[in-house]
N, C-alpha and C. Protein backbone atom coordinates (compact mmCIF):
# COMPACT_ATOMS: atom_id res chain seq x y z
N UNK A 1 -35.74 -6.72 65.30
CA UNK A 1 -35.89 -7.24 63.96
C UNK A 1 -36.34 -6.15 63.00
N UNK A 2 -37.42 -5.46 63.55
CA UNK A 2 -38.05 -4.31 62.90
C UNK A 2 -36.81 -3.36 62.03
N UNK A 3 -35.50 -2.88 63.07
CA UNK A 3 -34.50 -2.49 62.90
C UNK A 3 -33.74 -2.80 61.48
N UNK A 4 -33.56 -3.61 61.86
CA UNK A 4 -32.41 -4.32 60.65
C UNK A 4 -32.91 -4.48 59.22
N UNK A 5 -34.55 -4.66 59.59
CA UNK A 5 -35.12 -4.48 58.01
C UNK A 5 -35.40 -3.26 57.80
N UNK A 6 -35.09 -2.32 58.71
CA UNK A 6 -35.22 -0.88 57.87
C UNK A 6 -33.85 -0.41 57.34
N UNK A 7 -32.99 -0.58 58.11
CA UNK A 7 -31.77 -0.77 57.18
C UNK A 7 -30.94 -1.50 56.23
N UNK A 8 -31.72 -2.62 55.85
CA UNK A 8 -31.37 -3.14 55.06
C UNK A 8 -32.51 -2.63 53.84
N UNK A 9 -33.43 -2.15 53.83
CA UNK A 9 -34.22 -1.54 52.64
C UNK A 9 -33.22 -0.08 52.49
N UNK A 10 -32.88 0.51 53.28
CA UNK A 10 -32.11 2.12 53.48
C UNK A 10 -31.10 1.36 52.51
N UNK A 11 -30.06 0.57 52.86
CA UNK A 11 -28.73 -0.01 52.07
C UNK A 11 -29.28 0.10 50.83
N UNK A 12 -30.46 -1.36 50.28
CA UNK A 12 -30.41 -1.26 49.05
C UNK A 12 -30.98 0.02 48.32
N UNK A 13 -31.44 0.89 48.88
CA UNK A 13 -32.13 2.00 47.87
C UNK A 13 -30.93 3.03 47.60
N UNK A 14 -30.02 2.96 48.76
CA UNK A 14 -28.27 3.59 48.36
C UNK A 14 -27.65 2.81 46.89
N UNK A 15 -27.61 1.90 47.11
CA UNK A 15 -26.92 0.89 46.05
C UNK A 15 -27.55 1.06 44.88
N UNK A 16 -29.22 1.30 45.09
CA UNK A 16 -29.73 0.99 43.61
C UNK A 16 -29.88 2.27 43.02
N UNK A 17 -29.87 3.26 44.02
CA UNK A 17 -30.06 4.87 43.35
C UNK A 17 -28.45 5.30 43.13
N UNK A 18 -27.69 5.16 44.00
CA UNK A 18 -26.43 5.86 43.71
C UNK A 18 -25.43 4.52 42.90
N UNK A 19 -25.54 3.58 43.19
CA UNK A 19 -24.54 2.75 42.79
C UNK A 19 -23.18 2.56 43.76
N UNK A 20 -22.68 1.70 43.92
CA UNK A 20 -21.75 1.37 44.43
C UNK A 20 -20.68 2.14 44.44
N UNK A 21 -20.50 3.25 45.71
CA UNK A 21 -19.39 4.53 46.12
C UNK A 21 -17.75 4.06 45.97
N UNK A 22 -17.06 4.45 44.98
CA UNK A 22 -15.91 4.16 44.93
C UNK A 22 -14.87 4.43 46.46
N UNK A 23 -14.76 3.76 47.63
CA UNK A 23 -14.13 4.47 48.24
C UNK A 23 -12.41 4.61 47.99
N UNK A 24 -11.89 5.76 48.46
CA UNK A 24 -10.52 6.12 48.16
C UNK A 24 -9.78 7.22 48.77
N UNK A 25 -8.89 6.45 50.05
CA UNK A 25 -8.55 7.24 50.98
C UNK A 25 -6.98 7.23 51.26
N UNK A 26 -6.33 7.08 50.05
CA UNK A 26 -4.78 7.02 50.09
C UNK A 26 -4.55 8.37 50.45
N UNK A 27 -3.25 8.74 50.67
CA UNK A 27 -2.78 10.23 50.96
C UNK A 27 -2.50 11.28 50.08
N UNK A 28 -2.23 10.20 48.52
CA UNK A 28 -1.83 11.03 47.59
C UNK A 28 -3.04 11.41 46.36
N UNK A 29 -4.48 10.70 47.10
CA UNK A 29 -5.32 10.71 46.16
C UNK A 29 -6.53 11.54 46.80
N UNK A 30 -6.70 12.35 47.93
CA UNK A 30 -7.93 12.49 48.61
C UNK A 30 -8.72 13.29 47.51
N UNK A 31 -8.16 13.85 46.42
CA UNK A 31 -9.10 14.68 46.23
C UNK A 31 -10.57 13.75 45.42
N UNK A 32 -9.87 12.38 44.98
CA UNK A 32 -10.61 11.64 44.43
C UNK A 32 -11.64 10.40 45.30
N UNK A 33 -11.64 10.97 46.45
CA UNK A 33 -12.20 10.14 47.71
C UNK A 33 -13.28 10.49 47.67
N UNK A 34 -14.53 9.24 48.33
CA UNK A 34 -15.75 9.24 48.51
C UNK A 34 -16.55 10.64 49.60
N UNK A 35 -15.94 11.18 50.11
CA UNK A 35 -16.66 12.59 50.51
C UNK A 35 -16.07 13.82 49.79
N UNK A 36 -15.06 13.76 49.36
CA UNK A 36 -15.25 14.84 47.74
C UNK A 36 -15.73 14.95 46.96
N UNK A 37 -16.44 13.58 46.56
CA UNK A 37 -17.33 13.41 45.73
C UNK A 37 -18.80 13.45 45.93
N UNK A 38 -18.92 13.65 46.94
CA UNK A 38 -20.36 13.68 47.82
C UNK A 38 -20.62 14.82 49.04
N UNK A 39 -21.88 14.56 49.01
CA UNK A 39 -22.76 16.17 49.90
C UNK A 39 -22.93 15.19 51.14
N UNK A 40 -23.35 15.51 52.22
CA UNK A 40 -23.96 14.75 53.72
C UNK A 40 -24.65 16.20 53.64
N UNK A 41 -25.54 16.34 54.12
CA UNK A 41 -26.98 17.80 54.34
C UNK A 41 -27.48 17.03 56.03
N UNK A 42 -27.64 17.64 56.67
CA UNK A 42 -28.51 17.89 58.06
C UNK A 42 -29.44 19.58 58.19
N UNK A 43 -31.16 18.77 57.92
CA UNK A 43 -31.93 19.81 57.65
C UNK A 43 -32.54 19.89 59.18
N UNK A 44 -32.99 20.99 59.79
CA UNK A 44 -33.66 21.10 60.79
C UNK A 44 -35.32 21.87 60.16
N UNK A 45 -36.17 21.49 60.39
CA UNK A 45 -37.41 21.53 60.03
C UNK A 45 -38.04 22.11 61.17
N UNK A 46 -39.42 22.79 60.76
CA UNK A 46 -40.30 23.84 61.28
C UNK A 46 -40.79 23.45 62.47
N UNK A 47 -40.82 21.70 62.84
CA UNK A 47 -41.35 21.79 63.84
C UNK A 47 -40.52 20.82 64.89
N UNK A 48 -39.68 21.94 65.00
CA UNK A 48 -38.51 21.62 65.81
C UNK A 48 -38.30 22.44 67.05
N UNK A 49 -40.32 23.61 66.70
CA UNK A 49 -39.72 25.10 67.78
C UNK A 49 -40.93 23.91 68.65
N UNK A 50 -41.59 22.94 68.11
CA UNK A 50 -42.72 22.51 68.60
C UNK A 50 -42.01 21.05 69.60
N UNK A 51 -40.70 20.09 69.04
CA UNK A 51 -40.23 19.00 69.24
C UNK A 51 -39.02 18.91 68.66
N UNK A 52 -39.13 17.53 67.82
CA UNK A 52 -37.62 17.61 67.13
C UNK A 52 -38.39 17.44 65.43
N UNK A 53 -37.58 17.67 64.94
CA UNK A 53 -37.56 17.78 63.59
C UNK A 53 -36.54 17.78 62.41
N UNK A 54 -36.02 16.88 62.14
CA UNK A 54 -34.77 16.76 61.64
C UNK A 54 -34.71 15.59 59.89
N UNK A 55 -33.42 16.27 58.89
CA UNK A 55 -33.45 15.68 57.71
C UNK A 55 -31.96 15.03 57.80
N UNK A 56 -31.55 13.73 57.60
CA UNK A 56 -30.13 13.51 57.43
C UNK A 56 -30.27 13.35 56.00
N UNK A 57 -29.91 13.89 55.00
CA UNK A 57 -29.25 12.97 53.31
C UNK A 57 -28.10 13.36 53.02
N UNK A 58 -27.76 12.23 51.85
CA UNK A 58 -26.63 12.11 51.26
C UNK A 58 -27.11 12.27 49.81
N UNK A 59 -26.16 12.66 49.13
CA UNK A 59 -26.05 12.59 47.47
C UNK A 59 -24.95 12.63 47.13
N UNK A 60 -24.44 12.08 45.73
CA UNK A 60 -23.15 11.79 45.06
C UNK A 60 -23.40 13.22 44.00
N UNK A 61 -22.23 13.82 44.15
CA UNK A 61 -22.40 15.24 43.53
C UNK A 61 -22.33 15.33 42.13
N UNK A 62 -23.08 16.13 41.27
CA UNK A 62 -23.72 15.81 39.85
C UNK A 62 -24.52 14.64 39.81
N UNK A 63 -25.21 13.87 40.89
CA UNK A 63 -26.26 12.94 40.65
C UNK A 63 -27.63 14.07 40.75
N UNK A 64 -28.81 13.45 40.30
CA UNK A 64 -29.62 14.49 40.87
C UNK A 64 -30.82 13.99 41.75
N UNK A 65 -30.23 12.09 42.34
CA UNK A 65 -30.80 11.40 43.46
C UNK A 65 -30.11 11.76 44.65
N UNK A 66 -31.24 12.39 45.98
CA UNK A 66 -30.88 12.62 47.22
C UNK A 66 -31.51 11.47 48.10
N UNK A 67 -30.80 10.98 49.04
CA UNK A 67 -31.58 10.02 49.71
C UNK A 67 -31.05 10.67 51.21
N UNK A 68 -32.20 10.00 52.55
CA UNK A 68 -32.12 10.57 53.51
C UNK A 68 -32.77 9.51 54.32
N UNK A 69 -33.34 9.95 55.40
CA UNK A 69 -34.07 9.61 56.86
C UNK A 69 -34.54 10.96 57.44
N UNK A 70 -35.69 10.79 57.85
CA UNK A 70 -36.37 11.85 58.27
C UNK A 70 -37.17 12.09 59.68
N UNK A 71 -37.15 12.27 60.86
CA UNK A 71 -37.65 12.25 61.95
C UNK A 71 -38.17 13.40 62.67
N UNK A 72 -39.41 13.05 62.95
CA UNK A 72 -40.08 14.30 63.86
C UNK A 72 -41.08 13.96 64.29
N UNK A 73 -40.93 14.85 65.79
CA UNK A 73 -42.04 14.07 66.60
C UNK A 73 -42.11 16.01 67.51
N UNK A 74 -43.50 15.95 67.44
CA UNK A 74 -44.63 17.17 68.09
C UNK A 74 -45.67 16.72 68.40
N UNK A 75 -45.74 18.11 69.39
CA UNK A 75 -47.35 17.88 70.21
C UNK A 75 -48.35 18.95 69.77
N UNK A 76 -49.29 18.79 69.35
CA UNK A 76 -51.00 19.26 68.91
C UNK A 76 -51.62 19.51 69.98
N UNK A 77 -52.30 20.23 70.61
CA UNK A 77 -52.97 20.58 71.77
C UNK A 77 -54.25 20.77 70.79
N UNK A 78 -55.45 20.13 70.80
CA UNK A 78 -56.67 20.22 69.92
C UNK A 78 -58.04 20.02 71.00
N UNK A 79 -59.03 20.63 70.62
CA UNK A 79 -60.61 20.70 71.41
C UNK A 79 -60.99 21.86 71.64
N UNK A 80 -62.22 22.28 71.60
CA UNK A 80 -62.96 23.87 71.60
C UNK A 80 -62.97 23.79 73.09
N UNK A 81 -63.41 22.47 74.22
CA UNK A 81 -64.01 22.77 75.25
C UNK A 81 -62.40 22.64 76.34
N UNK A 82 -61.70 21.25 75.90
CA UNK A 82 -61.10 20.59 77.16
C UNK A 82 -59.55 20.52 76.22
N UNK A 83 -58.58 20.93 76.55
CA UNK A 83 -57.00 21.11 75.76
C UNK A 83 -56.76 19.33 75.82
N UNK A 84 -56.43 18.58 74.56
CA UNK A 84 -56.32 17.02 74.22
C UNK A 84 -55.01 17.31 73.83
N UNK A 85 -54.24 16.57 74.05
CA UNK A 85 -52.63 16.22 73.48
C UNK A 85 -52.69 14.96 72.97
N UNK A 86 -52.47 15.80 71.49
CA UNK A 86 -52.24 15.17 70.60
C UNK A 86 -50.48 14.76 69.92
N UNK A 87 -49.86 13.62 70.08
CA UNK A 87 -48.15 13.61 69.97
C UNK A 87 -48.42 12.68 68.68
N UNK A 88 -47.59 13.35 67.94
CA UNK A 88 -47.28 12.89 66.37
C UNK A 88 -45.82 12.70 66.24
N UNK A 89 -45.74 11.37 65.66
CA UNK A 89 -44.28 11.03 65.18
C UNK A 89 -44.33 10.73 63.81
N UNK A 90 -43.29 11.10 63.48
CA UNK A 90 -43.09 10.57 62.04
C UNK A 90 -41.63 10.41 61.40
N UNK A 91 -41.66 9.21 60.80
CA UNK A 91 -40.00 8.69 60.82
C UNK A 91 -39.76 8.02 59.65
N UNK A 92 -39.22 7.59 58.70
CA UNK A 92 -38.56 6.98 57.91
C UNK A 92 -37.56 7.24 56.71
N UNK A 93 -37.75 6.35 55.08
CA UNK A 93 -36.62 7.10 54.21
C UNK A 93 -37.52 7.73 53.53
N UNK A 94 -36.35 8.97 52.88
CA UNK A 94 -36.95 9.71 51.78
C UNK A 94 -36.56 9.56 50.32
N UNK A 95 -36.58 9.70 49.45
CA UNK A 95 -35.85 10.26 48.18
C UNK A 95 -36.40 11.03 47.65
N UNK A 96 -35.15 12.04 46.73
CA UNK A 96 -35.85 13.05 46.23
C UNK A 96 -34.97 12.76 44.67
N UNK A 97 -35.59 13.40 43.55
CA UNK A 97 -35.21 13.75 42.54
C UNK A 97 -35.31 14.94 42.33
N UNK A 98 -33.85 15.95 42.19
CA UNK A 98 -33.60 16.62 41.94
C UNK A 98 -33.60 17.06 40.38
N UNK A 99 -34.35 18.15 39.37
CA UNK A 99 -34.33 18.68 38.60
C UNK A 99 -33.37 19.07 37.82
N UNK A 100 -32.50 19.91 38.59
CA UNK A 100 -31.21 20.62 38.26
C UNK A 100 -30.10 20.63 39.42
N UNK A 101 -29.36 19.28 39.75
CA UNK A 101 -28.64 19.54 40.67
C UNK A 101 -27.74 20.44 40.92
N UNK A 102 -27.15 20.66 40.27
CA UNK A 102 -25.91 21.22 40.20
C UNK A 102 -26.14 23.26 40.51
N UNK A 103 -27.62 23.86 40.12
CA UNK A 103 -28.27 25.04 40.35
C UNK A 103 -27.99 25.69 41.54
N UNK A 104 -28.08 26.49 42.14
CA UNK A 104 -28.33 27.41 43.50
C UNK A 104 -29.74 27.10 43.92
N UNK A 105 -30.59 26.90 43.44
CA UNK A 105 -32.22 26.62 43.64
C UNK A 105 -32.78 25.45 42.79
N UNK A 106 -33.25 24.82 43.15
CA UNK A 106 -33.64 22.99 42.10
C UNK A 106 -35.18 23.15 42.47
N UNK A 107 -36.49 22.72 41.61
CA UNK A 107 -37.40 22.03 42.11
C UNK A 107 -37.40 20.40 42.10
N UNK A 108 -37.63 19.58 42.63
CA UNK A 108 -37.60 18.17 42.92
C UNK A 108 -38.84 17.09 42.93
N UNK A 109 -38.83 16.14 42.81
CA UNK A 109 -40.00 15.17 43.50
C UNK A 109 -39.64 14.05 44.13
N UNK A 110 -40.47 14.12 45.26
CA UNK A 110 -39.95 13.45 46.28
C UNK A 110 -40.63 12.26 46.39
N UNK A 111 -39.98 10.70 47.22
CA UNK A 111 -41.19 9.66 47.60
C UNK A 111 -40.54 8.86 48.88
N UNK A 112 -41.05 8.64 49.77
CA UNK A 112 -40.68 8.25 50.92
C UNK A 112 -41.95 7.34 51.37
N UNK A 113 -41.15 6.52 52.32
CA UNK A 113 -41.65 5.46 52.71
C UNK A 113 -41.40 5.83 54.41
N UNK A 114 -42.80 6.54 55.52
CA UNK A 114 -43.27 7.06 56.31
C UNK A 114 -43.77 6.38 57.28
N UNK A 115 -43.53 6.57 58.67
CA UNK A 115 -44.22 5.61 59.66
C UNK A 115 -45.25 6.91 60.31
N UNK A 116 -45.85 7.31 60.07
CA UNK A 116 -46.64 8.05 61.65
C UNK A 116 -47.32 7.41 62.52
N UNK A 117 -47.17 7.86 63.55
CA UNK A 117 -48.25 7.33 64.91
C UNK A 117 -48.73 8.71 65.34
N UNK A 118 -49.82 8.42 65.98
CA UNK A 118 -50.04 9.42 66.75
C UNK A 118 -51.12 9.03 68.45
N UNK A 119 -50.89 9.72 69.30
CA UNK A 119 -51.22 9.14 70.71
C UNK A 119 -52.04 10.09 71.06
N UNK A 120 -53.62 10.54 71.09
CA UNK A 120 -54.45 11.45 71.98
C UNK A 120 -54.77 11.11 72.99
N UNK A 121 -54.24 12.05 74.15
CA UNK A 121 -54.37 11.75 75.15
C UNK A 121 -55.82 12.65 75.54
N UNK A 122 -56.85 12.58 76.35
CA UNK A 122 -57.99 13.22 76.62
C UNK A 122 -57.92 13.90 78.40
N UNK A 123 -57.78 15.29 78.30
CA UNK A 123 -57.74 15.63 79.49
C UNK A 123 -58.72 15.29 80.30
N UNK A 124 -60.03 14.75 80.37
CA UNK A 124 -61.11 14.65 81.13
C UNK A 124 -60.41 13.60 82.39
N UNK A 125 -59.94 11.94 81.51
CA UNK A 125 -60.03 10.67 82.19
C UNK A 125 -58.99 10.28 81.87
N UNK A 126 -57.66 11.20 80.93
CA UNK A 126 -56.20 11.10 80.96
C UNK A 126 -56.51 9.63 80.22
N UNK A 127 -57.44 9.30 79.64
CA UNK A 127 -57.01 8.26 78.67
C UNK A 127 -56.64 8.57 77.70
N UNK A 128 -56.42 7.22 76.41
CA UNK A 128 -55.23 7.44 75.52
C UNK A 128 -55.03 6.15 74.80
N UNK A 129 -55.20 6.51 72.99
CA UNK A 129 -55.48 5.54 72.24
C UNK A 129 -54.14 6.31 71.27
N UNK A 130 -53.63 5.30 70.82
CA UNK A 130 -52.76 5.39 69.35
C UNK A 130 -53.29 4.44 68.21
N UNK A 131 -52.28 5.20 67.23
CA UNK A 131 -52.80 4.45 65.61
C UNK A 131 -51.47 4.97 64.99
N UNK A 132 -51.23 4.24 64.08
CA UNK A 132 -50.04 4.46 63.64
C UNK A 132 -50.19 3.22 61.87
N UNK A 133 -49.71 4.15 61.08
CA UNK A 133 -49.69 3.65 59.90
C UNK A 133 -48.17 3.57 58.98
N UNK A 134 -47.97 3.15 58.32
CA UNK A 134 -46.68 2.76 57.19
C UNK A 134 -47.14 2.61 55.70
N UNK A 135 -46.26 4.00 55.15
CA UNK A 135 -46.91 3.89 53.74
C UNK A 135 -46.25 5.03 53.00
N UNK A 136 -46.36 4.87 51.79
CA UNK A 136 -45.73 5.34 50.82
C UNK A 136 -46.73 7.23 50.59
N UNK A 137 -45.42 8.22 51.09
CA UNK A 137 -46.15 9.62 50.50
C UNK A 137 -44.93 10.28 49.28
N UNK A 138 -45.43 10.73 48.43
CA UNK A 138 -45.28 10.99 47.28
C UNK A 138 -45.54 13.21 47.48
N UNK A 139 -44.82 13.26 46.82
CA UNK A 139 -44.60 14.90 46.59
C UNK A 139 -43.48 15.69 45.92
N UNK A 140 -43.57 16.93 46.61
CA UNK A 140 -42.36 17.54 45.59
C UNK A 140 -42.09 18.85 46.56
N UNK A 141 -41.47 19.73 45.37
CA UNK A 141 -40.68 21.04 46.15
C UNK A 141 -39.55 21.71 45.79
N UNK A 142 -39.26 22.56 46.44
CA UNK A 142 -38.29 23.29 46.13
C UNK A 142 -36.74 23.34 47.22
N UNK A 143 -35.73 23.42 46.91
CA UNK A 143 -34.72 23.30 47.83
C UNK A 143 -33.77 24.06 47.03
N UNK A 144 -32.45 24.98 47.44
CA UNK A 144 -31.57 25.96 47.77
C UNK A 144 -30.47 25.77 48.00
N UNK A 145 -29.34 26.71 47.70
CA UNK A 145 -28.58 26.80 48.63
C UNK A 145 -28.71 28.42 48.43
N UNK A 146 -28.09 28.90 49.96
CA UNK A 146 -28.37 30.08 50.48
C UNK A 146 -26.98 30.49 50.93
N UNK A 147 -25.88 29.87 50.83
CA UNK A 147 -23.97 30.03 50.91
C UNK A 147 -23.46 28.73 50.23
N UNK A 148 -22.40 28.47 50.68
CA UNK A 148 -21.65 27.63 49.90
C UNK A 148 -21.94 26.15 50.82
N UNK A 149 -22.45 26.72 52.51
CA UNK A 149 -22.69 25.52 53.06
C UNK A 149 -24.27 25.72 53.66
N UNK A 150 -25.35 26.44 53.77
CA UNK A 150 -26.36 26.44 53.92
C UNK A 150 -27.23 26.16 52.63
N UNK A 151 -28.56 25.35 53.06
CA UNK A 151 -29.56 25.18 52.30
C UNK A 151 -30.78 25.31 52.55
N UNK A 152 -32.06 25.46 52.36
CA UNK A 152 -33.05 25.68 52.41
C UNK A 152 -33.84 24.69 51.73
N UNK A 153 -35.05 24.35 52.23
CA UNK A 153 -35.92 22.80 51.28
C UNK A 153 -37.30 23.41 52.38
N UNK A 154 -38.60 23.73 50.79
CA UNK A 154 -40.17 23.84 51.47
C UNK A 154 -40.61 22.56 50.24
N UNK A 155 -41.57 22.21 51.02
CA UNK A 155 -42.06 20.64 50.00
C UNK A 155 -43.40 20.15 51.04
N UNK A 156 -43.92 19.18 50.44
CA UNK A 156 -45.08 18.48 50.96
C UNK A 156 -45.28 17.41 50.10
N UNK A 157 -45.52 15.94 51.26
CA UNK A 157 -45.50 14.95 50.75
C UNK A 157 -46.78 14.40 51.43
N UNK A 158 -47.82 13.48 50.62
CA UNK A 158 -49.57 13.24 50.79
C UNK A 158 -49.26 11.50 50.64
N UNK A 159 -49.96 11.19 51.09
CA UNK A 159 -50.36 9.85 51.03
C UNK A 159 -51.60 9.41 51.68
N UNK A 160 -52.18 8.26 51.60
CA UNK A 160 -53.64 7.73 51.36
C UNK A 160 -53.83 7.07 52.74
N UNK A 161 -53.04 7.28 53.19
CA UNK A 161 -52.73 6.70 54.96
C UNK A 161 -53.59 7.32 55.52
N UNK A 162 -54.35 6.87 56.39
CA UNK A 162 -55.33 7.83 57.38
C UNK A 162 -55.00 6.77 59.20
N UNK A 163 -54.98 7.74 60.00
CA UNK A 163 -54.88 7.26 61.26
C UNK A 163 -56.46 7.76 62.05
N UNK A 164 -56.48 6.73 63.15
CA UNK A 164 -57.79 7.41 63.70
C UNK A 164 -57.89 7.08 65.41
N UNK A 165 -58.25 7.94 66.26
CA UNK A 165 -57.52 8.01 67.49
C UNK A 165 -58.98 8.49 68.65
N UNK A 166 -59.37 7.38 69.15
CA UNK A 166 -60.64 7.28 70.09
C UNK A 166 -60.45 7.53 71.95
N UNK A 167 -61.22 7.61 72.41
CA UNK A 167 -60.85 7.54 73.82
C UNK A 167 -62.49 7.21 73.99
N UNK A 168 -62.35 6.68 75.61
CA UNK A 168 -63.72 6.33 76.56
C UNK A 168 -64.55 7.91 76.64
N UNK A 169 -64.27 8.95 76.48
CA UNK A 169 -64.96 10.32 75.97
C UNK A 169 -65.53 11.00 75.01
N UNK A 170 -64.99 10.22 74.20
CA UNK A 170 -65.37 10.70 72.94
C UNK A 170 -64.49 11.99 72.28
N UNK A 171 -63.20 11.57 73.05
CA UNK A 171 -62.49 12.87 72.02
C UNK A 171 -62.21 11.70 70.97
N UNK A 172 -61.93 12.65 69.94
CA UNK A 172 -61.49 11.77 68.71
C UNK A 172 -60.67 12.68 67.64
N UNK A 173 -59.69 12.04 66.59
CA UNK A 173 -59.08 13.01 65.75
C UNK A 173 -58.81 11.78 64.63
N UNK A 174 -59.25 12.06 63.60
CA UNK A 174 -59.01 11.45 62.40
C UNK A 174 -57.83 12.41 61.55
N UNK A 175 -56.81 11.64 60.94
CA UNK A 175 -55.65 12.67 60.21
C UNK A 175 -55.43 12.13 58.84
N UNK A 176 -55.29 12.36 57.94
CA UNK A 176 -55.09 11.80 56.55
C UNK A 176 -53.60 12.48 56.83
N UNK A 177 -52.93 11.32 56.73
CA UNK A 177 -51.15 11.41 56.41
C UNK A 177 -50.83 12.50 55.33
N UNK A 178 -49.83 12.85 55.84
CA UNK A 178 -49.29 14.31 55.08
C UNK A 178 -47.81 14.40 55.91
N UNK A 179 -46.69 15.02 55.21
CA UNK A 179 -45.45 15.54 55.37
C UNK A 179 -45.34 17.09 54.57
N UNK A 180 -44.95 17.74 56.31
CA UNK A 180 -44.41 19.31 55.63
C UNK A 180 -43.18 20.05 55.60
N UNK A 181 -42.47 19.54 54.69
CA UNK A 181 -41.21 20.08 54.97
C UNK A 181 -41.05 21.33 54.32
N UNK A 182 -40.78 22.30 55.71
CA UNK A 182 -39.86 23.86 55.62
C UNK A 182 -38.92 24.20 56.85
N UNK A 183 -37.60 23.80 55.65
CA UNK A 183 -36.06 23.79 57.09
C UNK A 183 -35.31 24.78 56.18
N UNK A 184 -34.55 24.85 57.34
CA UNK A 184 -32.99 25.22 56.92
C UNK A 184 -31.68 24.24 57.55
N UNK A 185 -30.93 24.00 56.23
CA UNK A 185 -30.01 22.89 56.62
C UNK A 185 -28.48 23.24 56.42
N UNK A 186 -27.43 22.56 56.89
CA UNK A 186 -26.24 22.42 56.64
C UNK A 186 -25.83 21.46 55.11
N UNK A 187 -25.17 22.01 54.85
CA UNK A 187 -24.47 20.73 53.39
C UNK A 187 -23.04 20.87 53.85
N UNK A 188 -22.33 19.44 54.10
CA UNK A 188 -20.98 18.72 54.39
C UNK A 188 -20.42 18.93 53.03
């Protein structure tokens, strides 16, 4: 169920930011078809040397709304005395407003609607508490292109979300929600 209402919020924020995509795929018309007229971008992000880290968006070209989905999930190794694994996920949509689309380099502001969890596990007694929050982070940034099909995007997005993560030991890690995006991506 969870599913279907995330894509059905993903649908309408397509519809209400871009508007309804003319599609048009006759033989004698492609040049006027819905991916000539539009970008697809796949960003790979910094902490991807750590897990996965990945950007899918789309934009309608000369719009200067990007919309996407965003996923990444890494591990934190944290404690002075005993190494705690700490696994962070973080998943949902983004949008960005682009400045100057049409540029080699744009600054933007971004707002996305974010799930993180995170799971510390405590090496002592291998126990293991999660917390996981949903909520709106807000930010901005800068994004590129670097050829005709590479791009570049550094940004940071904050929100008021805080997670908090206990064990029978007393390890503990409190995180105030935050997104750091620095990738390098493909543009379709």
């Amino acid at each position: 169920m969870r599913k279907n209402s995330t894509k059905s919020v993903f649908a309408v924020l397509v519809i209400l930011i871009l508007g309804t995509p003319a599609v048009s795929w006759s033989a004698s018309n492609q040049e006027a078809g819905f991916w000539t007229q539009s970008e697809i971008g796949i960003e790979l992000g910094i902490f991807t040397f750590e897990g996965t880290d990945f950007l899918i968006t789309y934009r309608l070209k000369e719009s200067p709304w990007l919309i996407g989905y965003r996923y990444a999930k890494w591990t934190e190794t944290i404690g002075s005395f005993y190494d705690n694994d700490l696994d962070n996920e973080l998943s949902g949509l983004i949008t960005r407003y682009l400045f100057n689309p049409e540029a080699h380099g744009t600054w933007y502001l971004a707002a996305s609607l974010l799930k993180q969890s995170r799971t510390l596990t405590c090496e002592i007694s291998g126990d293991s508490d999660s917390d996981s929050a949903t909520g709106p982070y807000l930010g901005g940034g800068r994004m590129g292109r670097i050829s005709n099909f590479f791009h570049y995007n550094m940004g940071i997005l904050l929100s008021p979300n805080e997670t908090m993560t206990n064990d029978a030991d007393g390890c503990s890690k409190e995180t105030t929600a935050g997104d750091i995006n620095l990738a390098i991506g493909i543009t379709f």
